[in-house]
PDB file of N, CA and C in Angstrom:
ATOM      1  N   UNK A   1     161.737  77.296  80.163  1.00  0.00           N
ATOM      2  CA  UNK A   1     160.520  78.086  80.120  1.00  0.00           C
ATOM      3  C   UNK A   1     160.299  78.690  78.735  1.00  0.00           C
ATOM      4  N   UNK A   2     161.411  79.093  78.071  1.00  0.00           N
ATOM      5  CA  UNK A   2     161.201  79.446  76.970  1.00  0.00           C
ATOM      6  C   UNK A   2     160.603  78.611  75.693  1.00  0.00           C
ATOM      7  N   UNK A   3     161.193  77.209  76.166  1.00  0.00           N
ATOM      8  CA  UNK A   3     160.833  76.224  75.164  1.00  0.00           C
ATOM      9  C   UNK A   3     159.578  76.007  75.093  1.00  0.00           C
ATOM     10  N   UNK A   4     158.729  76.368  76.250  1.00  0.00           N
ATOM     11  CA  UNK A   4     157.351  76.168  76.849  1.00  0.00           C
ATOM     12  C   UNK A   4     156.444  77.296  75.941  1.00  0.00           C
ATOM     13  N   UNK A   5     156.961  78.180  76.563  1.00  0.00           N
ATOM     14  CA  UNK A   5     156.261  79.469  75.358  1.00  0.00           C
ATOM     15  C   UNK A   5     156.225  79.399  74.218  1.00  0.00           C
ATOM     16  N   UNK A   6     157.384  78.918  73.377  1.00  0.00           N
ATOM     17  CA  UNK A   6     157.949  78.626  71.769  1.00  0.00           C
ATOM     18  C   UNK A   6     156.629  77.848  71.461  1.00  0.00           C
ATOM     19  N   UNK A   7     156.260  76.506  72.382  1.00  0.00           N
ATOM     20  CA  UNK A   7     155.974  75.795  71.739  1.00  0.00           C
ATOM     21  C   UNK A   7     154.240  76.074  71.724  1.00  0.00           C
ATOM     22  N   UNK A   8     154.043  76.597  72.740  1.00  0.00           N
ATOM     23  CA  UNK A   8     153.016  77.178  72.971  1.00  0.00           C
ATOM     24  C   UNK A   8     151.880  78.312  71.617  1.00  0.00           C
ATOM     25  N   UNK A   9     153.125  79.283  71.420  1.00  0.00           N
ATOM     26  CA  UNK A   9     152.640  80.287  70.428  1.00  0.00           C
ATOM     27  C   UNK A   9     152.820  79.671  69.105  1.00  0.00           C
ATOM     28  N   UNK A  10     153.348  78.336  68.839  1.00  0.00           N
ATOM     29  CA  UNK A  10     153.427  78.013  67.472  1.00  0.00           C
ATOM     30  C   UNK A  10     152.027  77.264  67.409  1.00  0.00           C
ATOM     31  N   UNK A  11     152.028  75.952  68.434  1.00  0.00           N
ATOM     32  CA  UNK A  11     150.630  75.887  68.015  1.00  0.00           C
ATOM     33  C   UNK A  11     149.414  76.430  68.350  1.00  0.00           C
ATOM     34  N   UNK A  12     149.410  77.493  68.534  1.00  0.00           N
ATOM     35  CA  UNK A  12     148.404  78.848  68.996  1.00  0.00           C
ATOM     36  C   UNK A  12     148.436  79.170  66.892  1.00  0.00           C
ATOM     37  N   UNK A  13     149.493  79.360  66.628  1.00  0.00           N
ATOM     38  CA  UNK A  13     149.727  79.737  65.218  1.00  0.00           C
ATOM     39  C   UNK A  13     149.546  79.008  64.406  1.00  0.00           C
ATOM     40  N   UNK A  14     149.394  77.719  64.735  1.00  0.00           N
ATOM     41  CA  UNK A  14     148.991  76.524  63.399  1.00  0.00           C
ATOM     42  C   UNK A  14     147.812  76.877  63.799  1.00  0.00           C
ATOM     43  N   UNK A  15     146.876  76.697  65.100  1.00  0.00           N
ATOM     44  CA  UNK A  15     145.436  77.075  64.869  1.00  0.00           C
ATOM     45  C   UNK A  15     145.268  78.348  64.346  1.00  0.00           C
ATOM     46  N   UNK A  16     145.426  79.294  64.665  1.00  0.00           N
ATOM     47  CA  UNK A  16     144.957  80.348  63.304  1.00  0.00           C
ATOM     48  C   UNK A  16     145.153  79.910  62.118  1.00  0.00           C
ATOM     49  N   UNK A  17     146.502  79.720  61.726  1.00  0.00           N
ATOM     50  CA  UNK A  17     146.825  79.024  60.170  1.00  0.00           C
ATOM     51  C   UNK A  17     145.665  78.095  59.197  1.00  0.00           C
ATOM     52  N   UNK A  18     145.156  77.117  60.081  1.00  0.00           N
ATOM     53  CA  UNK A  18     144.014  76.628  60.204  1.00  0.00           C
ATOM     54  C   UNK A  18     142.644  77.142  59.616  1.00  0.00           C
ATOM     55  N   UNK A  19     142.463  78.199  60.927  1.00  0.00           N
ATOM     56  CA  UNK A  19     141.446  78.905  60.259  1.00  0.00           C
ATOM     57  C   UNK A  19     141.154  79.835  59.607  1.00  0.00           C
ATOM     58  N   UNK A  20     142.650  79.857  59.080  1.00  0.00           N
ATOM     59  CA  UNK A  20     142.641  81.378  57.940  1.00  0.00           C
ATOM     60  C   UNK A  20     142.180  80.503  56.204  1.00  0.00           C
ATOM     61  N   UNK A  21     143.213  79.316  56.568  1.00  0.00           N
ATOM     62  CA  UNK A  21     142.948  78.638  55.105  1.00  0.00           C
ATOM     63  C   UNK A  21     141.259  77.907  55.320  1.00  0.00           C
ATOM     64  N   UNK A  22     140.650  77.842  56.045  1.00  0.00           N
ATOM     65  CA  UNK A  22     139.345  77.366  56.055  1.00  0.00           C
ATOM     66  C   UNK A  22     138.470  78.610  55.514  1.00  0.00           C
ATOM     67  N   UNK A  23     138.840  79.355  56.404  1.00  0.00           N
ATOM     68  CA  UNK A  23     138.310  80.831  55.442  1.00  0.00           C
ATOM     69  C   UNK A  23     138.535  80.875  54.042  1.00  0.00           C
ATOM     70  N   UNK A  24     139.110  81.127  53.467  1.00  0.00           N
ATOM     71  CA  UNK A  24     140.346  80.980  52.470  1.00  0.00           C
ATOM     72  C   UNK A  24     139.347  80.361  51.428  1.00  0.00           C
ATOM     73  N   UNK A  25     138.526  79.084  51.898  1.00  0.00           N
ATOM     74  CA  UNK A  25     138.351  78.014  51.091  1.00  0.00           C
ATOM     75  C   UNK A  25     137.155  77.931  51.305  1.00  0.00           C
ATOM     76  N   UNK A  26     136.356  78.944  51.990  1.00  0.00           N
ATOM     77  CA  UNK A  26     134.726  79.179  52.029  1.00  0.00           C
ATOM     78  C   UNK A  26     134.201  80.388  51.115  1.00  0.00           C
ATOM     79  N   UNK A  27     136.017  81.254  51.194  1.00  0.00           N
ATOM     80  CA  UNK A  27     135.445  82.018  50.464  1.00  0.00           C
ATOM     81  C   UNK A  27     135.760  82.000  48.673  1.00  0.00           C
ATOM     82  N   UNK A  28     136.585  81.009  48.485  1.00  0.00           N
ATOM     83  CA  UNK A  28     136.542  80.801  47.155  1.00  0.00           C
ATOM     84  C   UNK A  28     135.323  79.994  47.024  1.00  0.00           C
ATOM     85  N   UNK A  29     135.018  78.945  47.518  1.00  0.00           N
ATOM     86  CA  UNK A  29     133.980  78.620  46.993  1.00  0.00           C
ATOM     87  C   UNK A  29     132.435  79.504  46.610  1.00  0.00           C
ATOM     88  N   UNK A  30     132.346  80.388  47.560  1.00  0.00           N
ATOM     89  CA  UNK A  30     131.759  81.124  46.971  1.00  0.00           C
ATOM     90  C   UNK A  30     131.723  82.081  45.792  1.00  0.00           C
ATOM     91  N   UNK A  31     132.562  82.278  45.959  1.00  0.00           N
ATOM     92  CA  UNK A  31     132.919  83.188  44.590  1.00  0.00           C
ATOM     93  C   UNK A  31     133.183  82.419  43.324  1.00  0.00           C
ATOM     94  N   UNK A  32     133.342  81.044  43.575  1.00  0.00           N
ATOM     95  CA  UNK A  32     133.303  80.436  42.098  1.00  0.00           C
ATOM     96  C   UNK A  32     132.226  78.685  41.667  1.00  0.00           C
ATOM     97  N   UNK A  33     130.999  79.458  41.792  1.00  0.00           N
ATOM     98  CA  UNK A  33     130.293  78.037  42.411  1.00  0.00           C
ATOM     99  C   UNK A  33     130.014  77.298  41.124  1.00  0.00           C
ATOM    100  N   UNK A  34     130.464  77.818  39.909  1.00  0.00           N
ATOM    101  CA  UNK A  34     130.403  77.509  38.687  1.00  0.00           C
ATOM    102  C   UNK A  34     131.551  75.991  38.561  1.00  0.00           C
ATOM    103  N   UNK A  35     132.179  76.051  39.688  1.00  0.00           N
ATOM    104  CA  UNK A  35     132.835  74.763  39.866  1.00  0.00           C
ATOM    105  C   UNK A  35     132.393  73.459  40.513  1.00  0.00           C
ATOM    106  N   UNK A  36     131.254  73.758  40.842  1.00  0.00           N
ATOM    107  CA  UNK A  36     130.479  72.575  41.756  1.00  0.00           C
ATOM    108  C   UNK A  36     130.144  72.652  43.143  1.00  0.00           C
ATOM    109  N   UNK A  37     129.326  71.820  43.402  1.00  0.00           N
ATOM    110  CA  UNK A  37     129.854  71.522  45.109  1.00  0.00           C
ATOM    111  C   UNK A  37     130.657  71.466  45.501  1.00  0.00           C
ATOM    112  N   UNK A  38     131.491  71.773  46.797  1.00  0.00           N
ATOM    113  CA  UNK A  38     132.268  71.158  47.185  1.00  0.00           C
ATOM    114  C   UNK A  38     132.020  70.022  48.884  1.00  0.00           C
ATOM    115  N   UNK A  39     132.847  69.475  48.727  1.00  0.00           N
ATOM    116  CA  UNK A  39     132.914  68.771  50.340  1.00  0.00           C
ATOM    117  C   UNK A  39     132.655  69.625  51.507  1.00  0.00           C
ATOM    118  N   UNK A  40     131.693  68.614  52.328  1.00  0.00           N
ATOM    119  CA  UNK A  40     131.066  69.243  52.904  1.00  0.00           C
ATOM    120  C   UNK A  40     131.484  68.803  54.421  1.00  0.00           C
ATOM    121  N   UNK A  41     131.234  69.709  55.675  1.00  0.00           N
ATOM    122  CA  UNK A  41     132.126  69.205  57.073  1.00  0.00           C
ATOM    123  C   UNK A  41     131.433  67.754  57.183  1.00  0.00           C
ATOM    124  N   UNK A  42     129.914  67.526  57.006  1.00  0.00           N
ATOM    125  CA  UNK A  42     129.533  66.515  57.425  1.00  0.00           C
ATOM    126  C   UNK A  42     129.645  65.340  57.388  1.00  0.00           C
ATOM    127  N   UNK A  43     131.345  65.079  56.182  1.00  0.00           N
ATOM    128  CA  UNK A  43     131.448  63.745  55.566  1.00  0.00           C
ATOM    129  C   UNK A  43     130.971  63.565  54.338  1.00  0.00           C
ATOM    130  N   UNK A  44     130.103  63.728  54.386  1.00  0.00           N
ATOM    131  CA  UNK A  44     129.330  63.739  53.077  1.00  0.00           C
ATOM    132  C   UNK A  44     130.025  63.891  51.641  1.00  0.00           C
ATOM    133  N   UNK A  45     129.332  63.147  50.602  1.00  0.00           N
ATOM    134  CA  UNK A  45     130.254  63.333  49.054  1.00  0.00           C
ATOM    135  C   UNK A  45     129.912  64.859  48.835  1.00  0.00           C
ATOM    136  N   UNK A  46     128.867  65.275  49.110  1.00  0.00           N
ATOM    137  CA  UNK A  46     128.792  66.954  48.318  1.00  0.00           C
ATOM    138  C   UNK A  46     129.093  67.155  46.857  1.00  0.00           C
ATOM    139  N   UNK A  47     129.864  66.442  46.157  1.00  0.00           N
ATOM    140  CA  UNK A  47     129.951  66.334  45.054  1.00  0.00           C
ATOM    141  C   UNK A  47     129.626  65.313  43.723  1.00  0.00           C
ATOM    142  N   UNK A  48     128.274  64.498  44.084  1.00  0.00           N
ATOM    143  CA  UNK A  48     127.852  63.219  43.139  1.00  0.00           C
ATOM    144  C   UNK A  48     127.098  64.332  42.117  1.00  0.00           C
ATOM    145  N   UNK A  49     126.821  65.549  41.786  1.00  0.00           N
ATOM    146  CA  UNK A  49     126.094  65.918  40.429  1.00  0.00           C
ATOM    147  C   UNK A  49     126.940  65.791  39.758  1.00  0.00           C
ATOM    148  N   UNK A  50     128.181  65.979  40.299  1.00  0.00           N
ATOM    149  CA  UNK A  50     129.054  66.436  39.229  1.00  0.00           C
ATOM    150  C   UNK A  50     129.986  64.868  38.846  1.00  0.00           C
ATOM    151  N   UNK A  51     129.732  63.842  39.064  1.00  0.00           N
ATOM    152  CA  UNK A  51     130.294  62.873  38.669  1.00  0.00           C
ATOM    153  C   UNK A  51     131.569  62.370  38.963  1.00  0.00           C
ATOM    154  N   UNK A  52     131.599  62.364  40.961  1.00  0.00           N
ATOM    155  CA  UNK A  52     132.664  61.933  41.446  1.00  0.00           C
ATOM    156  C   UNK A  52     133.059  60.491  41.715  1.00  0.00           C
ATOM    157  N   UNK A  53     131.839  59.627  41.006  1.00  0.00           N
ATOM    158  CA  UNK A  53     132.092  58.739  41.095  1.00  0.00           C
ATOM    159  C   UNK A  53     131.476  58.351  42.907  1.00  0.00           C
ATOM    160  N   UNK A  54     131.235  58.722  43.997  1.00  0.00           N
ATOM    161  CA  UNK A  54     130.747  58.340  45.039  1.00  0.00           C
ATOM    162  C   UNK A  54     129.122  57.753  45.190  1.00  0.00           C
ATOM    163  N   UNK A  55     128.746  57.897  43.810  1.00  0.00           N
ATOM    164  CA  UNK A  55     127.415  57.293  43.774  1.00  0.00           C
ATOM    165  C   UNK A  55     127.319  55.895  43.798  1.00  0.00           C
ATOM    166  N   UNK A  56     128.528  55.484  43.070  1.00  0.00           N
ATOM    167  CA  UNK A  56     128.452  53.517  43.228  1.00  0.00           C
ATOM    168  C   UNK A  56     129.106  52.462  44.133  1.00  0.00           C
ATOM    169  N   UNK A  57     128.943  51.874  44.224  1.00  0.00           N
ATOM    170  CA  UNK A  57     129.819  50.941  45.545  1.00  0.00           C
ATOM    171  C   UNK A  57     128.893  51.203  46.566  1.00  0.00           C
ATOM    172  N   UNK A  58     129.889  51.121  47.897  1.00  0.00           N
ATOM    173  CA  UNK A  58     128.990  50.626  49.408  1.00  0.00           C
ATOM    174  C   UNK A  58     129.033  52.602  49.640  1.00  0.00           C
ATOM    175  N   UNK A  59     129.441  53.020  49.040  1.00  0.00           N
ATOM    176  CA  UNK A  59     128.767  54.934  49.418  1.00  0.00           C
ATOM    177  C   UNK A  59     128.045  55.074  48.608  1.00  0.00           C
ATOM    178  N   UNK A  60     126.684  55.949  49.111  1.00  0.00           N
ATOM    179  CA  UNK A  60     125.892  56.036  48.714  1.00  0.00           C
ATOM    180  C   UNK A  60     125.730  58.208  49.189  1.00  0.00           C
ATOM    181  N   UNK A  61     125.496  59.275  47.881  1.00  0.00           N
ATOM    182  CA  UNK A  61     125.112  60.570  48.996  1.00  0.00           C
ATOM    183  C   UNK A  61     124.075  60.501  49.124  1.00  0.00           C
ATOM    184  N   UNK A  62     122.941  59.686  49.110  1.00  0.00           N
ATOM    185  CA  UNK A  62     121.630  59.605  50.059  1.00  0.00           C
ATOM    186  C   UNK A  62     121.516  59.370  51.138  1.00  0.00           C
ATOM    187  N   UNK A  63     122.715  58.891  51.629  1.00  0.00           N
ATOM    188  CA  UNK A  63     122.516  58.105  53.125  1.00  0.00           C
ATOM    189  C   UNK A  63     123.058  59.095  54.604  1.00  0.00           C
TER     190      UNK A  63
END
């Protein structure tokens, strides 16, 4: 039973972990947008102004 709980509250704790560094990484981006776009949830390049190279080949960020 214990092993049950252990295993329970750890990944209870990787999901927070999760969403602390997602936080983490919404809020730097804000605070430093002088770095570009960044990636975006939707898949998407989010970053072709800045010359990631995702503009050529079979990806396209228009699509």
């Amino acid at each position: 039973m214990s092993l049950y709980l252990t295993a329970i509250g750890l990944i209870f704790a990787l999901m927070l972990a999760g969403i602390g560094v997602d936080r983490l990484y919404r809020a730097f981006a804000a605070r430093n947008p002088r770095l570009g776009p960044f990636r975006k949830k939707d898949g998407g390049c989010g970053s072709c102004s800045g010359g990631s190279g995702c503009s050529g080949g079979d990806k396209s960020c228009d699509a």
